[in-house]
N, C-alpha and C. Protein backbone atom coordinates (compact mmCIF):
# COMPACT_ATOMS: atom_id res chain seq x y z
N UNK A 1 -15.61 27.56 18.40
CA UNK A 1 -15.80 26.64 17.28
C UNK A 1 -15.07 27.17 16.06
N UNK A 2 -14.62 26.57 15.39
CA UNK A 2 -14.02 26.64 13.53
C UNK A 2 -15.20 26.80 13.05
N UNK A 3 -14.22 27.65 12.33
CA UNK A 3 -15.03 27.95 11.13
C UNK A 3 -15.87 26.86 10.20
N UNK A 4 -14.75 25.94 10.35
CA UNK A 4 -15.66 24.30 9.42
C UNK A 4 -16.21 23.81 10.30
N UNK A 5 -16.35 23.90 11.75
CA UNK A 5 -17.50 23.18 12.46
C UNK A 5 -18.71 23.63 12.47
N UNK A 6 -18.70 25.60 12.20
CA UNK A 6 -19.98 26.00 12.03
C UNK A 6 -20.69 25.64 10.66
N UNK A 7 -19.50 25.91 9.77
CA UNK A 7 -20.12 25.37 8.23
C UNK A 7 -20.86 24.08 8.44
N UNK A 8 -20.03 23.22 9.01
CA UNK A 8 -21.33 21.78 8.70
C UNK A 8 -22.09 21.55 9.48
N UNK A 9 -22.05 22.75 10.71
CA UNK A 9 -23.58 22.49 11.75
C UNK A 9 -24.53 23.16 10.82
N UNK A 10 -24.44 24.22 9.77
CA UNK A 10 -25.42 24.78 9.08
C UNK A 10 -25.30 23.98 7.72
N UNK A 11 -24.71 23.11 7.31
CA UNK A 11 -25.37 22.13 6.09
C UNK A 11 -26.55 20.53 6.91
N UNK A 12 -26.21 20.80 8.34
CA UNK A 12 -26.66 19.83 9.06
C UNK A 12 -27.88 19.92 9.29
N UNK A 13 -28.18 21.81 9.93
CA UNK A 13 -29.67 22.21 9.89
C UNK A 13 -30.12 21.81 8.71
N UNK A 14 -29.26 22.28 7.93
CA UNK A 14 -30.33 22.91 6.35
C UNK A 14 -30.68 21.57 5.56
N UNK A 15 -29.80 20.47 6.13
CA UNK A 15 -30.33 19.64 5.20
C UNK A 15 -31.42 18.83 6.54
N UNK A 16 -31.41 19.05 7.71
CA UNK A 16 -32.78 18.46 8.53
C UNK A 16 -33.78 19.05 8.49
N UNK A 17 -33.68 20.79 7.85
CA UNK A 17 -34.92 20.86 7.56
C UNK A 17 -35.67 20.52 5.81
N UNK A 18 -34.22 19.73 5.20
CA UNK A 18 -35.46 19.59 3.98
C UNK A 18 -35.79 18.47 4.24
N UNK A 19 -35.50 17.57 5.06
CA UNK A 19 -35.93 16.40 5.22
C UNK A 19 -37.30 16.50 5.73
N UNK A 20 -37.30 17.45 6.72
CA UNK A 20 -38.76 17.60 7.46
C UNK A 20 -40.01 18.14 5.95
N UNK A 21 -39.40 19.07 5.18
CA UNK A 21 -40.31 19.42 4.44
C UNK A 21 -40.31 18.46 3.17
N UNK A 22 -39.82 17.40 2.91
CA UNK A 22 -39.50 16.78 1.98
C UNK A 22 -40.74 15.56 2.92
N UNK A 23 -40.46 15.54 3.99
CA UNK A 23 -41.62 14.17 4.53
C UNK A 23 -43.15 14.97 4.74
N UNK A 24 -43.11 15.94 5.14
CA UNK A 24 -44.26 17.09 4.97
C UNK A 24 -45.08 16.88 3.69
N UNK A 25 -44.01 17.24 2.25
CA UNK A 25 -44.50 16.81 1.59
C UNK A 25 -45.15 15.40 0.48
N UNK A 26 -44.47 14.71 1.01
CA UNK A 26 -45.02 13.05 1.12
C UNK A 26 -46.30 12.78 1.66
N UNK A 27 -46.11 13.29 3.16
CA UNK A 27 -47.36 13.03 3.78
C UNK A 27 -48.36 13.64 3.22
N UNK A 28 -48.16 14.98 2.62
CA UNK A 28 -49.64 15.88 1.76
C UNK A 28 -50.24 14.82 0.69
N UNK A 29 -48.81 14.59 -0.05
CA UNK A 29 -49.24 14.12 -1.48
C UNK A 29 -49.62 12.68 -1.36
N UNK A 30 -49.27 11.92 0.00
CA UNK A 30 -50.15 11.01 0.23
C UNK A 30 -51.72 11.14 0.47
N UNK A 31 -51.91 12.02 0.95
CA UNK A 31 -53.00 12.15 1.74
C UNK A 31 -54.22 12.59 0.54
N UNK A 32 -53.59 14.03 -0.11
CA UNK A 32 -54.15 14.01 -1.61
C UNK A 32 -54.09 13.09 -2.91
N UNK A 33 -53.46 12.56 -2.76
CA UNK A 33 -53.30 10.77 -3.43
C UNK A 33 -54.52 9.98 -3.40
N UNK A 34 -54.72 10.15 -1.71
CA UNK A 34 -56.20 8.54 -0.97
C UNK A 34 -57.44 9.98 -1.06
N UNK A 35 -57.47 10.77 -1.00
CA UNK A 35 -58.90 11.81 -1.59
C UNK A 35 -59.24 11.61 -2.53
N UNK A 36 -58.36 11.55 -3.67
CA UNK A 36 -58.23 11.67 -5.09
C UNK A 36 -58.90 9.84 -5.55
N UNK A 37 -58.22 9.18 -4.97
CA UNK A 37 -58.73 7.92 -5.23
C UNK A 37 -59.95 7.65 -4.95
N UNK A 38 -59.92 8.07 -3.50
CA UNK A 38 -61.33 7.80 -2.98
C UNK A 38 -62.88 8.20 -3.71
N UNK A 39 -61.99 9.44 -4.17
CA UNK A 39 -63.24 10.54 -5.47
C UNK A 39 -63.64 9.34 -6.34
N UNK A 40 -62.36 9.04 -6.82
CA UNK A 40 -62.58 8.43 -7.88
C UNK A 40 -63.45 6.60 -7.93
N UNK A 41 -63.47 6.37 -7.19
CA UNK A 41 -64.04 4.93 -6.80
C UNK A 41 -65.71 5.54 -5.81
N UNK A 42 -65.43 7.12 -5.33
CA UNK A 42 -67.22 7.27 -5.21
C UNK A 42 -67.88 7.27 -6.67
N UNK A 43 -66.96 8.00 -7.45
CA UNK A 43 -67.44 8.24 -8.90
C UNK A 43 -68.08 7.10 -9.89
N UNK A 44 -67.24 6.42 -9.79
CA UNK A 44 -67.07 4.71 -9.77
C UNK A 44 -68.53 3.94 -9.71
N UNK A 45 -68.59 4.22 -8.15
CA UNK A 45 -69.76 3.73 -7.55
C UNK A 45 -71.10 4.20 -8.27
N UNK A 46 -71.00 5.58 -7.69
CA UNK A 46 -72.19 6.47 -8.62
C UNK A 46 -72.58 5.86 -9.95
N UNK A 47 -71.57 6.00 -10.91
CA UNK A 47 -72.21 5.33 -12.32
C UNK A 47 -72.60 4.16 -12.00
N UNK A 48 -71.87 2.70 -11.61
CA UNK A 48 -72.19 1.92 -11.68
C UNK A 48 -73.69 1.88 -10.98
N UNK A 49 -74.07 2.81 -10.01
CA UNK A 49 -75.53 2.69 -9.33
C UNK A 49 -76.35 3.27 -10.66
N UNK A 50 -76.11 4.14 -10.85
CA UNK A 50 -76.53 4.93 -11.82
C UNK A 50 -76.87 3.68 -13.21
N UNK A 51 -76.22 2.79 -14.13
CA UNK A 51 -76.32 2.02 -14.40
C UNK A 51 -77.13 0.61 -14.27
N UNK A 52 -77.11 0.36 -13.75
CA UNK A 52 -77.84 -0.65 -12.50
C UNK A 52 -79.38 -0.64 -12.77
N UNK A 53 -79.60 1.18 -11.99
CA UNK A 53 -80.65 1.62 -11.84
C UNK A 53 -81.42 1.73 -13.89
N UNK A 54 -80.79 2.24 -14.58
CA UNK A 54 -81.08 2.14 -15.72
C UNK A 54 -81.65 0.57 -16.30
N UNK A 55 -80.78 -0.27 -15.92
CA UNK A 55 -80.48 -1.56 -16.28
C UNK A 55 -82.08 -1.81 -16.07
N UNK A 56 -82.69 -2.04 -14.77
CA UNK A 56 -83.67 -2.53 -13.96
C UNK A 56 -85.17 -1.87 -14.37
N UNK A 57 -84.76 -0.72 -15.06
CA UNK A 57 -85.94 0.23 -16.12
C UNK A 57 -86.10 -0.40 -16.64
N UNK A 58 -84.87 -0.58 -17.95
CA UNK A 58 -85.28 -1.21 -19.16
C UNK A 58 -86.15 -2.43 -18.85
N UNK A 59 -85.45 -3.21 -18.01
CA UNK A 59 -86.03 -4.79 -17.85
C UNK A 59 -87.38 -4.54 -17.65
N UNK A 60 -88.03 -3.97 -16.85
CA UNK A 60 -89.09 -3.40 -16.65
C UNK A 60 -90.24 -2.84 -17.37
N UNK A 61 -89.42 -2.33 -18.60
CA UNK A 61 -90.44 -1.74 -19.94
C UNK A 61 -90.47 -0.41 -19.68
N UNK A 62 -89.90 0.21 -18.95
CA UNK A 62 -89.78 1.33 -19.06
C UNK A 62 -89.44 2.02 -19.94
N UNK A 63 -90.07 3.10 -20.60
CA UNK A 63 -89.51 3.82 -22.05
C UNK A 63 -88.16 4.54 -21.39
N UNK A 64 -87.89 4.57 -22.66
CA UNK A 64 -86.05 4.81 -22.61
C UNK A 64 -86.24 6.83 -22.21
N UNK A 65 -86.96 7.71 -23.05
CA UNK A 65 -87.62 8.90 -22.18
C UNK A 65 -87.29 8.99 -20.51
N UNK A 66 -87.96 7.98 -20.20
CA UNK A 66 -87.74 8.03 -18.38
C UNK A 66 -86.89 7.84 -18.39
N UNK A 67 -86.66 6.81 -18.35
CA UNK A 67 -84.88 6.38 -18.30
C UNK A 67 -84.01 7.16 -18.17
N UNK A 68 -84.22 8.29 -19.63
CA UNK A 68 -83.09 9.32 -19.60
C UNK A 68 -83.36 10.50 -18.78
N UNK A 69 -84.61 10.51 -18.07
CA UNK A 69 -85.04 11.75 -17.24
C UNK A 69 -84.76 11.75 -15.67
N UNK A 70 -84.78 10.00 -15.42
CA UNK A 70 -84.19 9.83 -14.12
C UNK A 70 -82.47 9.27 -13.84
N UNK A 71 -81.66 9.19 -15.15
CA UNK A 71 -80.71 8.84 -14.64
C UNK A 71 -79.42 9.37 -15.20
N UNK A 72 -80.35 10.23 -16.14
CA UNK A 72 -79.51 11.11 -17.15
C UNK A 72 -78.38 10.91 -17.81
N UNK A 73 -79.02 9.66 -18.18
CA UNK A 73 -78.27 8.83 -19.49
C UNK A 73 -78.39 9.25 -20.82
N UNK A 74 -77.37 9.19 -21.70
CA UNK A 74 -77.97 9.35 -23.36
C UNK A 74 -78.73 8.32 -23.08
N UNK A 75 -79.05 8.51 -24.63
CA UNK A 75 -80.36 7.10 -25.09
C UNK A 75 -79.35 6.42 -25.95
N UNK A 76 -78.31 6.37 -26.34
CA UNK A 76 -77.10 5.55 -26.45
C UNK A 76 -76.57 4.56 -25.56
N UNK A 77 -76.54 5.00 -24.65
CA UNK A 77 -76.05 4.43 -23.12
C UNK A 77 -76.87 3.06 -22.55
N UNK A 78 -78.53 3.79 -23.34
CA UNK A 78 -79.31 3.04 -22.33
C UNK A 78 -79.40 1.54 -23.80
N UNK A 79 -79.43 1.96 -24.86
CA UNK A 79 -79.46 1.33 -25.84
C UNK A 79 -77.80 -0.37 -25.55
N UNK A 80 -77.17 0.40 -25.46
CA UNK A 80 -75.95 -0.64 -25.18
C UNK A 80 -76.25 -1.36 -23.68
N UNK A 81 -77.14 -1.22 -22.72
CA UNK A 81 -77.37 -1.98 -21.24
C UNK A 81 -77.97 -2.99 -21.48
């Protein structure tokens, strides 16, 4: 083989392996992408239960005290529901 046939069999590796680590890293930062989201829409959830649950106190007559002892809301929070 030439000398220039070995040169571009080794720009050939080198650039198939950044491709592999270049989709490697896609696939991570996808993957930590849908975790990250997912966190974020349990989080989501949580308050809004969390909320909810406040909401259904107040209506109730529940002093705002409890309120803030079971859902660990300011008394701001519970004041604006």
């Amino acid at each position: 083989m030439s000398d220039s046939s070995l040169a571009f069999e080794k720009v050939f590796e080198e650039v198939g392996w950044i491709a592999k680590w270049e989709a490697r890293g896609e696939a991570r930062g996808i993957a930590v992408g849908e975790a990250r989201g997912e966190a974020r829409g349990e989080e989501k959830g949580r308050q809004e239960s969390i909320l909810e649950i406040a909401r259904k106190m107040k209506e109730a007559g529940r002093p705002f005290s409890e309120i803030m002892e079971f859902t660990g809301l300011p008394i701001d929070a519970i004041e604006r529901i």
